[in-house]
N, C-alpha and C. Protein backbone atom coordinates (compact mmCIF):
# COMPACT_ATOMS: atom_id res chain seq x y z
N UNK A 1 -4.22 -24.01 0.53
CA UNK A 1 -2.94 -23.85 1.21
C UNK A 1 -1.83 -24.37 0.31
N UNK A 2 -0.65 -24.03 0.51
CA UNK A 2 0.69 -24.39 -0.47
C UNK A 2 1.73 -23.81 0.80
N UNK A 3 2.99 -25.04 0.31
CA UNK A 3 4.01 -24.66 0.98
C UNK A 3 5.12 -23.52 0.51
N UNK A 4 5.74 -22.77 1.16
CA UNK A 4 6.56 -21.91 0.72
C UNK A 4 8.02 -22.29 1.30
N UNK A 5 9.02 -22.07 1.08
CA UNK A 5 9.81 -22.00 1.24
C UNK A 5 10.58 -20.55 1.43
N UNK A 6 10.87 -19.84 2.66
CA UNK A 6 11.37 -18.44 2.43
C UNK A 6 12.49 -18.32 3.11
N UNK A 7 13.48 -17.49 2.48
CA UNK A 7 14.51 -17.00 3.27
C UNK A 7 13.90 -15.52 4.29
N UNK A 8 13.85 -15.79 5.56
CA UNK A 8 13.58 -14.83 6.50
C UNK A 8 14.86 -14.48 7.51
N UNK A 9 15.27 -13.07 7.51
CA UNK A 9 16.43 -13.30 8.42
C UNK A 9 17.80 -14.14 8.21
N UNK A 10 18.15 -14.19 6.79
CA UNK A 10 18.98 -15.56 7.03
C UNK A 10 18.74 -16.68 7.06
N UNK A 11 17.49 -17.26 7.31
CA UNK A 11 17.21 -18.29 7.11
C UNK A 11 16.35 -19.17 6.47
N UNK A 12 16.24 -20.36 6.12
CA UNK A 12 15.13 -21.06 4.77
C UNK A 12 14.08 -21.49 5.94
N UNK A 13 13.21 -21.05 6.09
CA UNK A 13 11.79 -21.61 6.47
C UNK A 13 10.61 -21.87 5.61
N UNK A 14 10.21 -22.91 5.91
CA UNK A 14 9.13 -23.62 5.33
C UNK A 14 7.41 -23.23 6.01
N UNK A 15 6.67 -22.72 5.33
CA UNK A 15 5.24 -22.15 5.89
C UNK A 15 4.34 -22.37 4.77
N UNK A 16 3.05 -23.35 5.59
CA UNK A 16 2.09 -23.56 4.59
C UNK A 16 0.91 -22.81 4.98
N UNK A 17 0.79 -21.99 3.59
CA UNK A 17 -0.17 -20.27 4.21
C UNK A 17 -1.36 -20.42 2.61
N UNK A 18 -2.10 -19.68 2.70
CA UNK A 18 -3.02 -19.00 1.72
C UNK A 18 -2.05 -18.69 0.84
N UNK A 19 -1.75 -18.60 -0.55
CA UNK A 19 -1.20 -18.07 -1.38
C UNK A 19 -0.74 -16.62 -1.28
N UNK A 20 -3.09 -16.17 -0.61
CA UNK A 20 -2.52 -14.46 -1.21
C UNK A 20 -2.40 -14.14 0.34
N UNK A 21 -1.77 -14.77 1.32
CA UNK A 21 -1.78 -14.33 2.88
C UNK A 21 -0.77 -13.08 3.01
N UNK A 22 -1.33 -12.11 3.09
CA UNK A 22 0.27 -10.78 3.28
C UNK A 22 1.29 -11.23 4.24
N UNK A 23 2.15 -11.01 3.93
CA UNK A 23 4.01 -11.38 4.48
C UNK A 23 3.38 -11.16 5.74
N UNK A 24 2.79 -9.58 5.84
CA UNK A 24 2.65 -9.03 7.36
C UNK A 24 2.43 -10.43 8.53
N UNK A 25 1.70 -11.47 8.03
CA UNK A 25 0.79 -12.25 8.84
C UNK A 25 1.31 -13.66 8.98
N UNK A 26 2.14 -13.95 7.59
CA UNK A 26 3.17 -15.32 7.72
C UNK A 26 4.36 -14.61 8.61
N UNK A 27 4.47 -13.38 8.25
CA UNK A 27 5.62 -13.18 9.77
C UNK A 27 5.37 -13.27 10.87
N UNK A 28 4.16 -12.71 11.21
CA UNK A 28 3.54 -12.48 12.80
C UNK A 28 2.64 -13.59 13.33
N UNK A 29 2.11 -14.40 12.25
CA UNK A 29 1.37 -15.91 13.27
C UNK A 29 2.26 -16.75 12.51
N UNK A 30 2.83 -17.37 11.36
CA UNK A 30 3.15 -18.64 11.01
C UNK A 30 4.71 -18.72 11.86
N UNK A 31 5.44 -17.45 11.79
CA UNK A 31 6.79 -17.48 12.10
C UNK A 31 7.35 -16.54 13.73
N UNK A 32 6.06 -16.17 14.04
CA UNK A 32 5.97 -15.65 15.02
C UNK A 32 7.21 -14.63 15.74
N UNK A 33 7.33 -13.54 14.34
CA UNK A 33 8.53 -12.65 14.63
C UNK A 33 7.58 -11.22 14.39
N UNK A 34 7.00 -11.40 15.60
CA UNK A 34 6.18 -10.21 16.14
C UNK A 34 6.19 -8.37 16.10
N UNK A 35 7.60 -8.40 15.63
CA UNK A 35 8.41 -6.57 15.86
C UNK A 35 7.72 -6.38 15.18
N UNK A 36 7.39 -6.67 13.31
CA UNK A 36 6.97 -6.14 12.55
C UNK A 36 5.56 -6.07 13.02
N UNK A 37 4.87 -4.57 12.65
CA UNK A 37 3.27 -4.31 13.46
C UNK A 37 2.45 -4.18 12.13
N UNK A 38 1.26 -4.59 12.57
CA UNK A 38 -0.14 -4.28 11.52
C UNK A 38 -0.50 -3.01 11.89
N UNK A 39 -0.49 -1.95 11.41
CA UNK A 39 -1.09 -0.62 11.46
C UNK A 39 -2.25 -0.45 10.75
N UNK A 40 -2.30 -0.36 9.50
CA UNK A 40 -3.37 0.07 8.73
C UNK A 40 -4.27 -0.95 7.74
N UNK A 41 -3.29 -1.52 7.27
CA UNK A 41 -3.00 -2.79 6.25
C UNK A 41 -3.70 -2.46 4.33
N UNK A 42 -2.93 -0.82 4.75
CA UNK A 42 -3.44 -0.80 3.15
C UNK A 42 -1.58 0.12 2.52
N UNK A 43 -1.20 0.12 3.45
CA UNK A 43 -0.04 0.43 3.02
C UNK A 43 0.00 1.90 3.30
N UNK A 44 -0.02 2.27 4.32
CA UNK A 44 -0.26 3.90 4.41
C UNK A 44 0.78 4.58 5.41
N UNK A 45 0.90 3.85 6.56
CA UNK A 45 1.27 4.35 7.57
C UNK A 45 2.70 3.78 8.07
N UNK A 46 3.33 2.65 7.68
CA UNK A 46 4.72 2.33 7.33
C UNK A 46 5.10 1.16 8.92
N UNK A 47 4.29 0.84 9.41
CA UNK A 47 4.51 0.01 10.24
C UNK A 47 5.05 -1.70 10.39
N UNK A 48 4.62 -1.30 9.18
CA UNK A 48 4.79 -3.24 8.94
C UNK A 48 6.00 -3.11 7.44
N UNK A 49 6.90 -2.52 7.59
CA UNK A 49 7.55 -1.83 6.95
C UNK A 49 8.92 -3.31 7.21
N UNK A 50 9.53 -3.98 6.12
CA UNK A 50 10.35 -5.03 6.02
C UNK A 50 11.16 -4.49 5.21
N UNK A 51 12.10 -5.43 4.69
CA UNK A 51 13.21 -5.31 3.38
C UNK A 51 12.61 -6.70 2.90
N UNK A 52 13.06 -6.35 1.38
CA UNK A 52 12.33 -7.28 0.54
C UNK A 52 13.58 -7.08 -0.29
N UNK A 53 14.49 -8.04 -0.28
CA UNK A 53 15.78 -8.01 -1.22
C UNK A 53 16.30 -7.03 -1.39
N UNK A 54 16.26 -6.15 -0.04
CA UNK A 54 17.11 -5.01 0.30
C UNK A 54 15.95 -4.00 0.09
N UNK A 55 14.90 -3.76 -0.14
CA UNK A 55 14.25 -2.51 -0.21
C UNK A 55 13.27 -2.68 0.82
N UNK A 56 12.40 -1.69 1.12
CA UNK A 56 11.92 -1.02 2.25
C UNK A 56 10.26 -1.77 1.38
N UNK A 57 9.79 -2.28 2.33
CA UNK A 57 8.16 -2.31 1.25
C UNK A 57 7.24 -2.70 2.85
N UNK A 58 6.28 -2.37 2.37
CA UNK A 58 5.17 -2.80 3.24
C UNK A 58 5.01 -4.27 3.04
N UNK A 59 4.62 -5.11 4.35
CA UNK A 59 4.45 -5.88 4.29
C UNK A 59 3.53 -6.73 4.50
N UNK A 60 1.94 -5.67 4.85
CA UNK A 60 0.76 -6.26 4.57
C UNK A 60 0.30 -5.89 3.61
N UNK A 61 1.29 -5.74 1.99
CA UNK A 61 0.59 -5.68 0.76
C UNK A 61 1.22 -6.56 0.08
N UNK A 62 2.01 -7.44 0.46
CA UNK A 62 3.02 -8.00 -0.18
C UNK A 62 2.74 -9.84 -0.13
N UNK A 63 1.94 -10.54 -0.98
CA UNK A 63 1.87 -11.63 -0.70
C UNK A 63 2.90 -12.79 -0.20
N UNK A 64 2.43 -13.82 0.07
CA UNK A 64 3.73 -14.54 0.47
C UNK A 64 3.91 -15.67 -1.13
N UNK A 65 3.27 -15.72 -1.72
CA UNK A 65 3.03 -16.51 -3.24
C UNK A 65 3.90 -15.19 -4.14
N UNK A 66 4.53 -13.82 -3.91
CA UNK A 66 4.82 -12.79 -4.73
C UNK A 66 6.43 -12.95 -4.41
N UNK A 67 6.84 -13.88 -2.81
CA UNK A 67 8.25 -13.08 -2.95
C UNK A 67 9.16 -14.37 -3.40
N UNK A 68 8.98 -15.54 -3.39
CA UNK A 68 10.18 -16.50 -4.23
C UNK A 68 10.86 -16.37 -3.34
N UNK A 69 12.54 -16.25 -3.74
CA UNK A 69 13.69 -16.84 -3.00
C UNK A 69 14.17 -15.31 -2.87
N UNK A 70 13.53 -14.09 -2.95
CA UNK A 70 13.73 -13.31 -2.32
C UNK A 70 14.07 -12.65 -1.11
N UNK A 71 15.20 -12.45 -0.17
CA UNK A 71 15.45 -12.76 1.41
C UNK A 71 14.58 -11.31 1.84
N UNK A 72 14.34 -12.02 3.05
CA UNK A 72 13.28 -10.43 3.73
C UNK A 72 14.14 -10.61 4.95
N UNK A 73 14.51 -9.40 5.69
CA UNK A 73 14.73 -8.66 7.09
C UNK A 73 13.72 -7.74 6.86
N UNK A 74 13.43 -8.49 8.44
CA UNK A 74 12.82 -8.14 9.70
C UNK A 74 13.49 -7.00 10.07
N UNK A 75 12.85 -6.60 11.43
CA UNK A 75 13.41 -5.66 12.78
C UNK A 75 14.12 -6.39 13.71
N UNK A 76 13.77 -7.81 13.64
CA UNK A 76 14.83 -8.73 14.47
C UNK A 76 15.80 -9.40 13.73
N UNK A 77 15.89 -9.22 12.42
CA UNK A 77 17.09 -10.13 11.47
C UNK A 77 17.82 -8.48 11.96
N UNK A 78 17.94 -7.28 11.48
CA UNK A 78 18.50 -6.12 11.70
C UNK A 78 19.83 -6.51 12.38
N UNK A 79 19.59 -6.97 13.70
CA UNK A 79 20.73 -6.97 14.69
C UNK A 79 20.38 -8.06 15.59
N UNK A 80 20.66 -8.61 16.13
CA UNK A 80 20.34 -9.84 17.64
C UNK A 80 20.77 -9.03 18.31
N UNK A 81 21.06 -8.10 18.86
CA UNK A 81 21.28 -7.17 19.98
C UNK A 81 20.75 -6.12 20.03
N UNK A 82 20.78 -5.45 18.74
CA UNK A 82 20.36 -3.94 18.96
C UNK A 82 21.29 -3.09 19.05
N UNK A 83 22.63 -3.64 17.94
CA UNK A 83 23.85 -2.80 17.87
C UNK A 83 23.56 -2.42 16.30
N UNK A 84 23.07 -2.46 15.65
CA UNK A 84 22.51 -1.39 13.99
C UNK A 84 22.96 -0.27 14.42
N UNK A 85 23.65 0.65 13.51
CA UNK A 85 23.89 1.99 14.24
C UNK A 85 22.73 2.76 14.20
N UNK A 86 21.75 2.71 13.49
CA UNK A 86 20.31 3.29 13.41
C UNK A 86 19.56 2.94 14.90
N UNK A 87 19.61 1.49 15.37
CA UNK A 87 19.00 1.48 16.52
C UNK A 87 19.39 2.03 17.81
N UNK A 88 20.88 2.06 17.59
CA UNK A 88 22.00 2.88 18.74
C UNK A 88 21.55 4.30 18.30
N UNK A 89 21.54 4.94 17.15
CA UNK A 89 20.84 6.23 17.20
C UNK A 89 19.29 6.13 17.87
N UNK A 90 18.29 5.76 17.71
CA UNK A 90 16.95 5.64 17.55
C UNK A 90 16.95 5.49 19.56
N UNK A 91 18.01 4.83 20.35
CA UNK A 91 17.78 5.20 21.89
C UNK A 91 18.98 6.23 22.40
N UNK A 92 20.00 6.74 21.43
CA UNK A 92 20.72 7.54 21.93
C UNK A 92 19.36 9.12 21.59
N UNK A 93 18.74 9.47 20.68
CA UNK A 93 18.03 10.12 20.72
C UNK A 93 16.38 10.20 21.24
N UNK A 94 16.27 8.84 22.25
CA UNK A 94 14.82 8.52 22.98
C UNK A 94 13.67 9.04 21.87
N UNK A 95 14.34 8.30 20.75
CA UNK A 95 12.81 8.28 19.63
C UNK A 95 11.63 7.65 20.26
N UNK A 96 11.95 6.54 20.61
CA UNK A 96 10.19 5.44 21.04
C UNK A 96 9.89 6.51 22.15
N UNK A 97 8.43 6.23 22.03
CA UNK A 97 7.56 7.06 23.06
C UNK A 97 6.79 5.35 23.57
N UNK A 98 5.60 5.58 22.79
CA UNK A 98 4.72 4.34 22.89
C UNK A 98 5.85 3.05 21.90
N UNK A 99 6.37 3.22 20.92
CA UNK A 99 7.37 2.43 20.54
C UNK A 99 6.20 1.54 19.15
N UNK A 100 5.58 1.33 19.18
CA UNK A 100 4.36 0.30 17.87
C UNK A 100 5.21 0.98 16.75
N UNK A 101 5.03 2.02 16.12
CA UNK A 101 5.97 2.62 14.99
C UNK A 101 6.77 1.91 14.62
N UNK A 102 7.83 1.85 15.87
CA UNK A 102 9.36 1.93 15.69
C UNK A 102 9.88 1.24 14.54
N UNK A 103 9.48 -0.20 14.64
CA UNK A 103 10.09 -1.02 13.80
C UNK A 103 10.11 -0.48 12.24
N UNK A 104 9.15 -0.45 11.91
CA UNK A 104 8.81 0.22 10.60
C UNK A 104 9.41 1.92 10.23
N UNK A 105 9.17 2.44 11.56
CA UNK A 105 10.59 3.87 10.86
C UNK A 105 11.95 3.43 10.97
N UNK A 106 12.60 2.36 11.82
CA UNK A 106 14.10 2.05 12.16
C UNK A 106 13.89 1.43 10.18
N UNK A 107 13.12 0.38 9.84
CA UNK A 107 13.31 -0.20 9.14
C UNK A 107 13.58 0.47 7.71
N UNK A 108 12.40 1.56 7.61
CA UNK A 108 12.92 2.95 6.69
C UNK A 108 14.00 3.48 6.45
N UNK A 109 14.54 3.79 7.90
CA UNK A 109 15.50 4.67 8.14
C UNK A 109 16.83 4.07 7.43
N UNK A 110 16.78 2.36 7.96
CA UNK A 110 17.90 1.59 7.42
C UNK A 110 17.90 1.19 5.58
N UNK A 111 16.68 1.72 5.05
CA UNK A 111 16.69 1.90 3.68
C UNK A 111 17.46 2.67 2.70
N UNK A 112 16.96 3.67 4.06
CA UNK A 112 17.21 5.24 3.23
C UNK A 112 18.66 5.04 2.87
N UNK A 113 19.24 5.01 4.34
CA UNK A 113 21.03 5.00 4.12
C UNK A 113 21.53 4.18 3.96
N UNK A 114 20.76 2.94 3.10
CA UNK A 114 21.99 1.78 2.77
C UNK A 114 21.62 2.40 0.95
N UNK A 115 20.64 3.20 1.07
CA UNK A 115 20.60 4.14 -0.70
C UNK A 115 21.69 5.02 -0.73
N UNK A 116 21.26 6.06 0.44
CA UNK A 116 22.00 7.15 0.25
C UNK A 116 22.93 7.52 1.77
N UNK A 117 23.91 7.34 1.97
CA UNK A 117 24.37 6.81 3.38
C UNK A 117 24.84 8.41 3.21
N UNK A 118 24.30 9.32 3.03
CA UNK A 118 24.41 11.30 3.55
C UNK A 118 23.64 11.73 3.22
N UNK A 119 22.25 11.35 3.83
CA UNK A 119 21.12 12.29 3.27
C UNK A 119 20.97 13.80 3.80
N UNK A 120 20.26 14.21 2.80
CA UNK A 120 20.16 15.73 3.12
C UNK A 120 18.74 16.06 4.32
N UNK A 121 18.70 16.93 5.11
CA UNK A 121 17.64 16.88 5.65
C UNK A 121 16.35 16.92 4.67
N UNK A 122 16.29 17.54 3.73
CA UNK A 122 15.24 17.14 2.43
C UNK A 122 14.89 15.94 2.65
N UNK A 123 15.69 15.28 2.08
CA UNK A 123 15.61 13.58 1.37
C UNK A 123 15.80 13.07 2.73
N UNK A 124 15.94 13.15 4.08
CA UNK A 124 15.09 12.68 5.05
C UNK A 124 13.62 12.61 4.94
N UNK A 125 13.57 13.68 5.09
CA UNK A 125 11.93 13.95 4.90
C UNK A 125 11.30 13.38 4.08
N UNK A 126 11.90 13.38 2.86
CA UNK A 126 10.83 12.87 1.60
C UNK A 126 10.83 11.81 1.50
N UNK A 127 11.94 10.84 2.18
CA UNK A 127 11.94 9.11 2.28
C UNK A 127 10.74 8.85 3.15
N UNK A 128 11.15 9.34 4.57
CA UNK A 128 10.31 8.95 6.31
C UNK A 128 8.66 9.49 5.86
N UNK A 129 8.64 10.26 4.65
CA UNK A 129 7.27 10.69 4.76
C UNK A 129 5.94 9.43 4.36
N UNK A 130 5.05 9.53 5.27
CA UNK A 130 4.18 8.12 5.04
C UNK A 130 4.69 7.06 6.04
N UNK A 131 5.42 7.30 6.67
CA UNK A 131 5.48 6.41 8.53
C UNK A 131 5.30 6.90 9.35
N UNK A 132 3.96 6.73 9.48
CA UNK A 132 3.48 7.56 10.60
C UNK A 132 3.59 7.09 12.21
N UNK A 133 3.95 8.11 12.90
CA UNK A 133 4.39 8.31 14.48
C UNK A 133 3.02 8.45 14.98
N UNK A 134 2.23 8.43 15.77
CA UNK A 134 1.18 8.63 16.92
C UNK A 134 1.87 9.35 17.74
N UNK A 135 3.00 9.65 18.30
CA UNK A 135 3.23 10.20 19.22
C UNK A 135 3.98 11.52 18.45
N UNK A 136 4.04 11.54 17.40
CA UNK A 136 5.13 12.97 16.49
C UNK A 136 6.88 13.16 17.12
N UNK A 137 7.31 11.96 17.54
CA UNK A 137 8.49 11.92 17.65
C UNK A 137 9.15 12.49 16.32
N UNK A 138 9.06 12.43 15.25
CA UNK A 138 9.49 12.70 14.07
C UNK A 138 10.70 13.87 14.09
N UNK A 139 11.02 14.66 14.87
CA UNK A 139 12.13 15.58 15.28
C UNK A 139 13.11 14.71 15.82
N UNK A 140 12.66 13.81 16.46
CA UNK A 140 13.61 12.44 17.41
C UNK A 140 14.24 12.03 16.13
N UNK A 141 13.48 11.26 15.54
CA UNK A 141 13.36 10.51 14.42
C UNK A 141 14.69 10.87 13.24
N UNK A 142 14.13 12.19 12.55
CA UNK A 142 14.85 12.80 12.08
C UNK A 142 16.77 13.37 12.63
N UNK A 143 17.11 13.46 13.77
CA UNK A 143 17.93 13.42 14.59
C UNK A 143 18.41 12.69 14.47
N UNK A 144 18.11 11.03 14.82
CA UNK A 144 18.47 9.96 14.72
C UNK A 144 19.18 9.62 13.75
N UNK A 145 18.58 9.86 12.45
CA UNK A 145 19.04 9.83 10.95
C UNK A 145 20.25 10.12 11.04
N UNK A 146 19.82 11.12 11.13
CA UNK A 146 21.59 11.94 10.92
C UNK A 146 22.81 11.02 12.01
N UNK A 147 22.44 11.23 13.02
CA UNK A 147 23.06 10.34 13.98
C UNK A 147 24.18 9.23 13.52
N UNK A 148 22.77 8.28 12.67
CA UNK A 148 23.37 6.90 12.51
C UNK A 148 24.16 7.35 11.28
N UNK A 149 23.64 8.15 10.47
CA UNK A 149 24.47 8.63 8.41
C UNK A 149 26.13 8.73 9.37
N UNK A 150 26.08 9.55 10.40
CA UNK A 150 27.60 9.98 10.93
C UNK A 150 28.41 8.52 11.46
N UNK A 151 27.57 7.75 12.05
CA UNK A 151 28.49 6.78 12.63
C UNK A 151 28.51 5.30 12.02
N UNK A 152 28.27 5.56 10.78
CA UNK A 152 28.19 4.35 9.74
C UNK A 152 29.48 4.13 8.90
């Protein structure tokens, strides 16, 4: 075990974990900020999907000994309300069905357009591809996009 020191959300927390423990798991038992989900845990399906000094990465491949003073958002650093214009898109277009996804496509979604804040329906697609829906909201999804690109 070793202590870490991480900026999560804004803030410096201290967590003494396994070196090679994936982020996924110092988020969800040491720090107990639950949104982010374990789906697959090989990096496939985009659920556990964070920002890692502004980029989009999986976060049960990502050790907690790999990220330093690197800041990570969450799905709950995002907003304390749920005013993100991505998440105001994501229920103005009733994306969640079962909802487990969500975090990890909102978290995409907020990648894509802090890259490219007018994506083309293309480069929708070719970002969101590899977060996978169970329920194939992905027309929602896609909608949404656009949604939030307009009111940003």
């Amino acid at each position: 075990m070793a202590l870490f020191t991480l900026n999560v959300n804004g803030n410096r927390v201290e967590v003494d974990a396994d070196p090679s423990t994936p982020m996924l798991w110092v988020l969800r038992d040491h720090l107990q900020l639950v949104g982010t989900k374990y789906g697959c845990g090989v990096a496939q399906c985009g659920a556990c999907t964070v920002h890692l000094n502004g980029t989009a990465v999986r976060s049960c491949m990502i050790t907690v000994s790999s990220v330093g003073n690197q800041p990570i958002t969450t799905i709950e650093g995002l907003s304390e309300d749920g005013s993100h214009p991505v998440q105001k898109a994501w229920l103005e277009h009733d994306v969640p069905q079962c909802g487990y996804c969500q975090a990890g496509q909102i978290m995409s979604a907020v990648a894509l357009l802090d890259q490219n804040p007018s994506p083309s329906d293309e480069e929708i697609d070719t970002w969101m591809n590899g977060n996978i829906c169970r329920c194939g909201t992905y027309t929602r999804i896609h909608a949404a996009i656009k949604t939030a690109a307009a009111n940003r």
